[in-house]
PDB file of N, CA and C in Angstrom:
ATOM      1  N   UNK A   1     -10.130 -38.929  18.666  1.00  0.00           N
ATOM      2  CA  UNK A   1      -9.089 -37.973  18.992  1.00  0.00           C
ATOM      3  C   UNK A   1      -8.258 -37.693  17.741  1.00  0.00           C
ATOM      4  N   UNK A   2      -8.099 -36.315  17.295  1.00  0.00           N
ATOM      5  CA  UNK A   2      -7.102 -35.977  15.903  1.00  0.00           C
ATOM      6  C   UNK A   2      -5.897 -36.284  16.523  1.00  0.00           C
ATOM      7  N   UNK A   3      -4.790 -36.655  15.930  1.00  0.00           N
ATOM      8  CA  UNK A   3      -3.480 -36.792  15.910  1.00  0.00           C
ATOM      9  C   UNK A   3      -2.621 -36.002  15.237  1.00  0.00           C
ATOM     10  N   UNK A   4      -1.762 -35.056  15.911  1.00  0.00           N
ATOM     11  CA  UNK A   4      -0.773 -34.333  14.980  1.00  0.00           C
ATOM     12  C   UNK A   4       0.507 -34.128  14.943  1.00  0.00           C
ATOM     13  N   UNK A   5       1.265 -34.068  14.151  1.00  0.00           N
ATOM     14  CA  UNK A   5       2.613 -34.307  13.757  1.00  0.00           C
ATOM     15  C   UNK A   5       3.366 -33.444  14.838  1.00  0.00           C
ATOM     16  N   UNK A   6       2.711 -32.595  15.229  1.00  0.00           N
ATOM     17  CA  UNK A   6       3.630 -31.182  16.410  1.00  0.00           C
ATOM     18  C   UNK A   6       2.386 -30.710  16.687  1.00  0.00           C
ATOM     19  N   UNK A   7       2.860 -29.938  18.234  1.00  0.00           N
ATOM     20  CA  UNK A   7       2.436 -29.922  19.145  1.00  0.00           C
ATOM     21  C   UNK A   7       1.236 -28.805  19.187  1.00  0.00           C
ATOM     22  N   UNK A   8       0.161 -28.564  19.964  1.00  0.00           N
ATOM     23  CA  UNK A   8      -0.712 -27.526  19.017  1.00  0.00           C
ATOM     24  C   UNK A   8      -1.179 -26.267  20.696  1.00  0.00           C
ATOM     25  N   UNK A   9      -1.078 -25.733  20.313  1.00  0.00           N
ATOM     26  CA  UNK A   9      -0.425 -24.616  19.402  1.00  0.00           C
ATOM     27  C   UNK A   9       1.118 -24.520  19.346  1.00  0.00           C
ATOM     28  N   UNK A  10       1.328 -24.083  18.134  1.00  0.00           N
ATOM     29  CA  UNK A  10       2.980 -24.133  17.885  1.00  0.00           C
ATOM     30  C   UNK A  10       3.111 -22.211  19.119  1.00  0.00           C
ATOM     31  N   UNK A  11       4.244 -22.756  19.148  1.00  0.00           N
ATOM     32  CA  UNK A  11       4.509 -21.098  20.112  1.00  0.00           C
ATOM     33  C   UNK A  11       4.898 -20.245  19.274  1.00  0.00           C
ATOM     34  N   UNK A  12       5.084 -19.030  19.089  1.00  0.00           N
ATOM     35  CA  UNK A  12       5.279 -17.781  18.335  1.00  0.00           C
ATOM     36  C   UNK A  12       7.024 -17.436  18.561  1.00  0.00           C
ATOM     37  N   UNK A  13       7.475 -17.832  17.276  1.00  0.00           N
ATOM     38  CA  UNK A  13       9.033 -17.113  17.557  1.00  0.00           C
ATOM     39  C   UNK A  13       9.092 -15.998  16.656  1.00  0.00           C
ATOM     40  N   UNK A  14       9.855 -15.029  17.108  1.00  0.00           N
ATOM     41  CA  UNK A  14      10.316 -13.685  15.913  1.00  0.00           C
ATOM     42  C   UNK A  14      11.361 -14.728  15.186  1.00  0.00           C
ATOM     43  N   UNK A  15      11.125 -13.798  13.918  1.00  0.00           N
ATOM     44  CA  UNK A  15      12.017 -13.999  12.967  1.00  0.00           C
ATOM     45  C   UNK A  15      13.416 -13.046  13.137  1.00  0.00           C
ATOM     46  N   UNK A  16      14.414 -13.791  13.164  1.00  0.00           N
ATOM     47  CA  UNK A  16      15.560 -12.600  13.295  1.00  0.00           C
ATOM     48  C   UNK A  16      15.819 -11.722  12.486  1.00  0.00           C
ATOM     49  N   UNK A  17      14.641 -11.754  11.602  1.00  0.00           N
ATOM     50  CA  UNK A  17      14.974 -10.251  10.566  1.00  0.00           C
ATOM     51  C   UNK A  17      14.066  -9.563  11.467  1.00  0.00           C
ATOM     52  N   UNK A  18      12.568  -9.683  12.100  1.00  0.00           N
ATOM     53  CA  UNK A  18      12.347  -9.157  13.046  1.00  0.00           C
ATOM     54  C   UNK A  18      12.684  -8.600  13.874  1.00  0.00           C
ATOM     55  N   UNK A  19      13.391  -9.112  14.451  1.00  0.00           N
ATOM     56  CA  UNK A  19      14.280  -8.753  15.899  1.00  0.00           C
ATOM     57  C   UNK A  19      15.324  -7.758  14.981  1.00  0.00           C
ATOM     58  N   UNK A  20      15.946  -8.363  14.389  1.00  0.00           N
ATOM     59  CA  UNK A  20      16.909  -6.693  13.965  1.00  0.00           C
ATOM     60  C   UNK A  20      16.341  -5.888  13.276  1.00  0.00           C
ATOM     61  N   UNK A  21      14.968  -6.011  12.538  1.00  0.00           N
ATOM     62  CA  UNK A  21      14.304  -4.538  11.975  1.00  0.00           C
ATOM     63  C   UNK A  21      14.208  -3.529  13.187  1.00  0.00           C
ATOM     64  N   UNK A  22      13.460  -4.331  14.260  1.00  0.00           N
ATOM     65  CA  UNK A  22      13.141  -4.011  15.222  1.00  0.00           C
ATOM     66  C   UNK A  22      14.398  -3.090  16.359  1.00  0.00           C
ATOM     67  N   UNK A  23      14.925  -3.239  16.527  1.00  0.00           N
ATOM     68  CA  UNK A  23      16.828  -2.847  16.925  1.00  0.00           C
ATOM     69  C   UNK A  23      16.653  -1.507  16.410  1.00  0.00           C
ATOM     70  N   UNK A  24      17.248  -1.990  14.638  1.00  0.00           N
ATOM     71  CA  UNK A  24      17.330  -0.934  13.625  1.00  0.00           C
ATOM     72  C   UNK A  24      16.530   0.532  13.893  1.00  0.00           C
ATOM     73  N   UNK A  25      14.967  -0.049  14.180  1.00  0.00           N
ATOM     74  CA  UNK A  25      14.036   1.334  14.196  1.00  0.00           C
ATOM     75  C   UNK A  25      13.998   1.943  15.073  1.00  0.00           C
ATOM     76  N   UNK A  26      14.590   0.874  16.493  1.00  0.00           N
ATOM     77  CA  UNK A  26      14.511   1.766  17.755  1.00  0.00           C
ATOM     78  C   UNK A  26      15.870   2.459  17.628  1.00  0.00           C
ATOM     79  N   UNK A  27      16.812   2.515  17.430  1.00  0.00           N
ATOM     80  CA  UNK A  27      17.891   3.088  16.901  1.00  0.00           C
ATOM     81  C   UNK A  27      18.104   4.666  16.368  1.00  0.00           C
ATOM     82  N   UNK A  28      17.002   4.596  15.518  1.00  0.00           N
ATOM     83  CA  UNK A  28      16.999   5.658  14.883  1.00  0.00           C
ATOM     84  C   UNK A  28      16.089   6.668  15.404  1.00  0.00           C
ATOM     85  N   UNK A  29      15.851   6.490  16.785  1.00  0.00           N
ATOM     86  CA  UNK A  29      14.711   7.233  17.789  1.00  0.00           C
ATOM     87  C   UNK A  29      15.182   8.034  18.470  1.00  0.00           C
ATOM     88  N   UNK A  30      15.097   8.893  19.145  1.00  0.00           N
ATOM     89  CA  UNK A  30      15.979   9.286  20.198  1.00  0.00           C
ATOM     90  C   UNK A  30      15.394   8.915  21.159  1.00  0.00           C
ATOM     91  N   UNK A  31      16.382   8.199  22.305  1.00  0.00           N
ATOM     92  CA  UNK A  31      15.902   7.061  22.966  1.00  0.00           C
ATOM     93  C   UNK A  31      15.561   6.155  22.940  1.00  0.00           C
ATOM     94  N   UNK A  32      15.522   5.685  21.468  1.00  0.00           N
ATOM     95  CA  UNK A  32      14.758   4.364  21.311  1.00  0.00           C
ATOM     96  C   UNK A  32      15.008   3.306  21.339  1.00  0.00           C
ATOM     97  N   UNK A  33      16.202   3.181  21.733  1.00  0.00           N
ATOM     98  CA  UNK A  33      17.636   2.056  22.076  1.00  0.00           C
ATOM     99  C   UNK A  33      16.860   1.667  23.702  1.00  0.00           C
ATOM    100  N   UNK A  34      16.980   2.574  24.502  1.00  0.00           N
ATOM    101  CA  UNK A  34      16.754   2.799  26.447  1.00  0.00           C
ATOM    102  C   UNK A  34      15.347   2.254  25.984  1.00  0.00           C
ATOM    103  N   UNK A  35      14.078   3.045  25.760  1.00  0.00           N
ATOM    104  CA  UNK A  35      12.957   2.923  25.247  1.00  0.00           C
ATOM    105  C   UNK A  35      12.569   1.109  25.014  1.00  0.00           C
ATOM    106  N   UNK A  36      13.566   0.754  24.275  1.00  0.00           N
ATOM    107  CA  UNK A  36      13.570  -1.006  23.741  1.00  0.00           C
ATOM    108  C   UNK A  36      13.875  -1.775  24.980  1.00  0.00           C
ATOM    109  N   UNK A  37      14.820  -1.269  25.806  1.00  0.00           N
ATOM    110  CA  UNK A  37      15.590  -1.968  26.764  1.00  0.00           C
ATOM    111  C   UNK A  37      15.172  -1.765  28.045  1.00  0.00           C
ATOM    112  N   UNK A  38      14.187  -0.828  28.117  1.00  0.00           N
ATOM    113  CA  UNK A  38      13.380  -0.680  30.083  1.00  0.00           C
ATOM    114  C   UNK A  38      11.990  -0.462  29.652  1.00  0.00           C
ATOM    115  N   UNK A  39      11.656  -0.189  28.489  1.00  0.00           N
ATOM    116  CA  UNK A  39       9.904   0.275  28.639  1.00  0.00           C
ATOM    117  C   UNK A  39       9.095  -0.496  28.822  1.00  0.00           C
ATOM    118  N   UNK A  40       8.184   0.048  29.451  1.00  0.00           N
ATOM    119  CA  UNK A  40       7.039  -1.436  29.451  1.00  0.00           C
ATOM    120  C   UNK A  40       6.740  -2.196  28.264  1.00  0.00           C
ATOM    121  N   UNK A  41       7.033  -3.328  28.217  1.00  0.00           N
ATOM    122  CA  UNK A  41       7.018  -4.097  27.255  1.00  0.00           C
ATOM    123  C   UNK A  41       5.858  -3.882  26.108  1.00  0.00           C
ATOM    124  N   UNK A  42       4.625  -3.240  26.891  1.00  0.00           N
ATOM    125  CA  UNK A  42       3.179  -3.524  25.754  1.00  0.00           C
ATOM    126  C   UNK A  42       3.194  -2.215  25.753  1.00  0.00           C
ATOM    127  N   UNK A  43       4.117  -1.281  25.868  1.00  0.00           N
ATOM    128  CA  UNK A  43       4.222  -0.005  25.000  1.00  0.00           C
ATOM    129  C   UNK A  43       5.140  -0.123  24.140  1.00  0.00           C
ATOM    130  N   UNK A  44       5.947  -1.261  23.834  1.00  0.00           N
ATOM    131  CA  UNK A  44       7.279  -1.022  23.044  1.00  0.00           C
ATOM    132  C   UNK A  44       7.065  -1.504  22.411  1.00  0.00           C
ATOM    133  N   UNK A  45       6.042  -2.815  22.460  1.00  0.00           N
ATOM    134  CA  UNK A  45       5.262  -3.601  21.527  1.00  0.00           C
ATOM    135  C   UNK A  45       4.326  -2.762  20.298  1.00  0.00           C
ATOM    136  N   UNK A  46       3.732  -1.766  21.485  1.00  0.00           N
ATOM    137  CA  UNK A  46       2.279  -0.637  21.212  1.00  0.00           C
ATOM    138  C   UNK A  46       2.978   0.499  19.528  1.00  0.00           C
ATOM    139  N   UNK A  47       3.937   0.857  20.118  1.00  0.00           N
ATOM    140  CA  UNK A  47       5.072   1.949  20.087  1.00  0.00           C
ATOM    141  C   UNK A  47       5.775   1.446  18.470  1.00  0.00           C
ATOM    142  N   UNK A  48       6.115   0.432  18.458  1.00  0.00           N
ATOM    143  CA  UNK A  48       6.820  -0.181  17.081  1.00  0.00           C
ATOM    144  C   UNK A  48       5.944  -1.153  16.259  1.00  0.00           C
ATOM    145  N   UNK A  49       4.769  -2.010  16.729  1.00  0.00           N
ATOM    146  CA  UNK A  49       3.433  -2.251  15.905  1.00  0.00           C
ATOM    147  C   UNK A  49       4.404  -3.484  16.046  1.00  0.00           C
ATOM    148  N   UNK A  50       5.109  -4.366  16.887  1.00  0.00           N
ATOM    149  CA  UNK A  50       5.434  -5.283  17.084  1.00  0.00           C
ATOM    150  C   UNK A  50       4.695  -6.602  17.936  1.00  0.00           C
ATOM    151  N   UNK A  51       5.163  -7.540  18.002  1.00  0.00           N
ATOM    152  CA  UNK A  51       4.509  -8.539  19.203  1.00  0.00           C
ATOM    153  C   UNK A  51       5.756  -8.320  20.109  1.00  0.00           C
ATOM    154  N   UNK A  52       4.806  -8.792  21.218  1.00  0.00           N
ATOM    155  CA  UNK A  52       5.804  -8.918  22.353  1.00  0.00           C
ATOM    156  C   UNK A  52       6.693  -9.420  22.764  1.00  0.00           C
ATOM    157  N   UNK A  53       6.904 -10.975  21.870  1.00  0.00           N
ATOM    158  CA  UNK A  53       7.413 -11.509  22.076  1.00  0.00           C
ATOM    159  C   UNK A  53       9.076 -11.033  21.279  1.00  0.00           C
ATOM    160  N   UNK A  54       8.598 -10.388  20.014  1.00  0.00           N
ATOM    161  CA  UNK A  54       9.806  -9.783  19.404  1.00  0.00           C
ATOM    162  C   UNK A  54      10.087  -8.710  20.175  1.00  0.00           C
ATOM    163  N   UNK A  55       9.671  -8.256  21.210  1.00  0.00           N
ATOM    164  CA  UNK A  55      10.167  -6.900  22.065  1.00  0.00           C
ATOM    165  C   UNK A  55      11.435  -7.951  23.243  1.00  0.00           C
ATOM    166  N   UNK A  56      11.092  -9.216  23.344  1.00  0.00           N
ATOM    167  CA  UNK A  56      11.526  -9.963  24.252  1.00  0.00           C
ATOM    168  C   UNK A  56      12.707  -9.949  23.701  1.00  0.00           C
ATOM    169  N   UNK A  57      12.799 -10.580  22.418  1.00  0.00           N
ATOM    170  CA  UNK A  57      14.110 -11.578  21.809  1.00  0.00           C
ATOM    171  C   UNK A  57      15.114 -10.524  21.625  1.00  0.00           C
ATOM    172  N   UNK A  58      14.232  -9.158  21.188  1.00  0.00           N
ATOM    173  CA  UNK A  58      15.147  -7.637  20.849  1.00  0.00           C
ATOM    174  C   UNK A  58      16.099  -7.387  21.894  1.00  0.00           C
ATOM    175  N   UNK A  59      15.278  -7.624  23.282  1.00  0.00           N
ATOM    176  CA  UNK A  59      16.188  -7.365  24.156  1.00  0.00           C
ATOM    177  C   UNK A  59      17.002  -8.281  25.064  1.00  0.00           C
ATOM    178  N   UNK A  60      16.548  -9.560  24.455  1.00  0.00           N
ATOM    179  CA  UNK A  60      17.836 -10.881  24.985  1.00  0.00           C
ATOM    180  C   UNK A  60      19.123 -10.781  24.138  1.00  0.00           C
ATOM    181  N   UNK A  61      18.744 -10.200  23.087  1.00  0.00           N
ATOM    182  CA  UNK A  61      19.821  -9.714  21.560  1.00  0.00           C
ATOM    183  C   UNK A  61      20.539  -8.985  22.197  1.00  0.00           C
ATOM    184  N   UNK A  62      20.305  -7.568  22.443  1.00  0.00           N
ATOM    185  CA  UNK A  62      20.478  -6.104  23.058  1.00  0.00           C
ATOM    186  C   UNK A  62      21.470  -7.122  24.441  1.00  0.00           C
ATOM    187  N   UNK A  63      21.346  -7.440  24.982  1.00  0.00           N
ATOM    188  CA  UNK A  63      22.053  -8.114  26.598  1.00  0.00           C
ATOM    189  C   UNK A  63      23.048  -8.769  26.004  1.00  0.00           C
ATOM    190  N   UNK A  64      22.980  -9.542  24.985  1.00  0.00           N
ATOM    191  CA  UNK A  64      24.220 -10.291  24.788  1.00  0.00           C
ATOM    192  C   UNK A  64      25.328  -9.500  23.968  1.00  0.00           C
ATOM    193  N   UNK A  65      24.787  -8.497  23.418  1.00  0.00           N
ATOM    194  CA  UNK A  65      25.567  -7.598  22.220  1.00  0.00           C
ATOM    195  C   UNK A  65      26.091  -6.861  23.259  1.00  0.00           C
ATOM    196  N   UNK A  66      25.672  -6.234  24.559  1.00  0.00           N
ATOM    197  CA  UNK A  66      26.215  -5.101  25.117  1.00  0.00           C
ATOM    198  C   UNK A  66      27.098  -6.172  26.597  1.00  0.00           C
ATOM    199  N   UNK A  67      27.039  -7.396  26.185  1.00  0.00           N
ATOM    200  CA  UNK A  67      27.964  -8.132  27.894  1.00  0.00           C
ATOM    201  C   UNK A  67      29.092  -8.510  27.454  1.00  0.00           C
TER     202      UNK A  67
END
């Protein structure tokens, strides 16, 4: 059995320059703020050449910035 220091597979986090490039570009869309914040996720993913998971964190960001 191999043994390893952490856990395998490591999980995928955005980088928070990610997550705010990501903000930034939908921003400059028209609509692309709403677009970030209700679209189906694997079009917004599709849509900005992002992972999904940075479509996630964009909009846990987006919830806490706007509560």
């Amino acid at each position: 059995m191999i043994e390893r220091s952490h856990p395998f597979p490591r999980p995928f986090h955005p980088s928070p320059d990610a997550v705010d490039e990501l903000i930034q570009r939908a921003s400059a869309r028209p609509d692309g703020l709403e677009f970030l914040d209700r679209g189906a996720l694997d079009a917004v993913a599709a849509a900005f050449g992002v992972h999904a998971f940075t479509v996630e964190e964009a909009r846990q960001v987006r919830r806490g910035a706007s509560s």
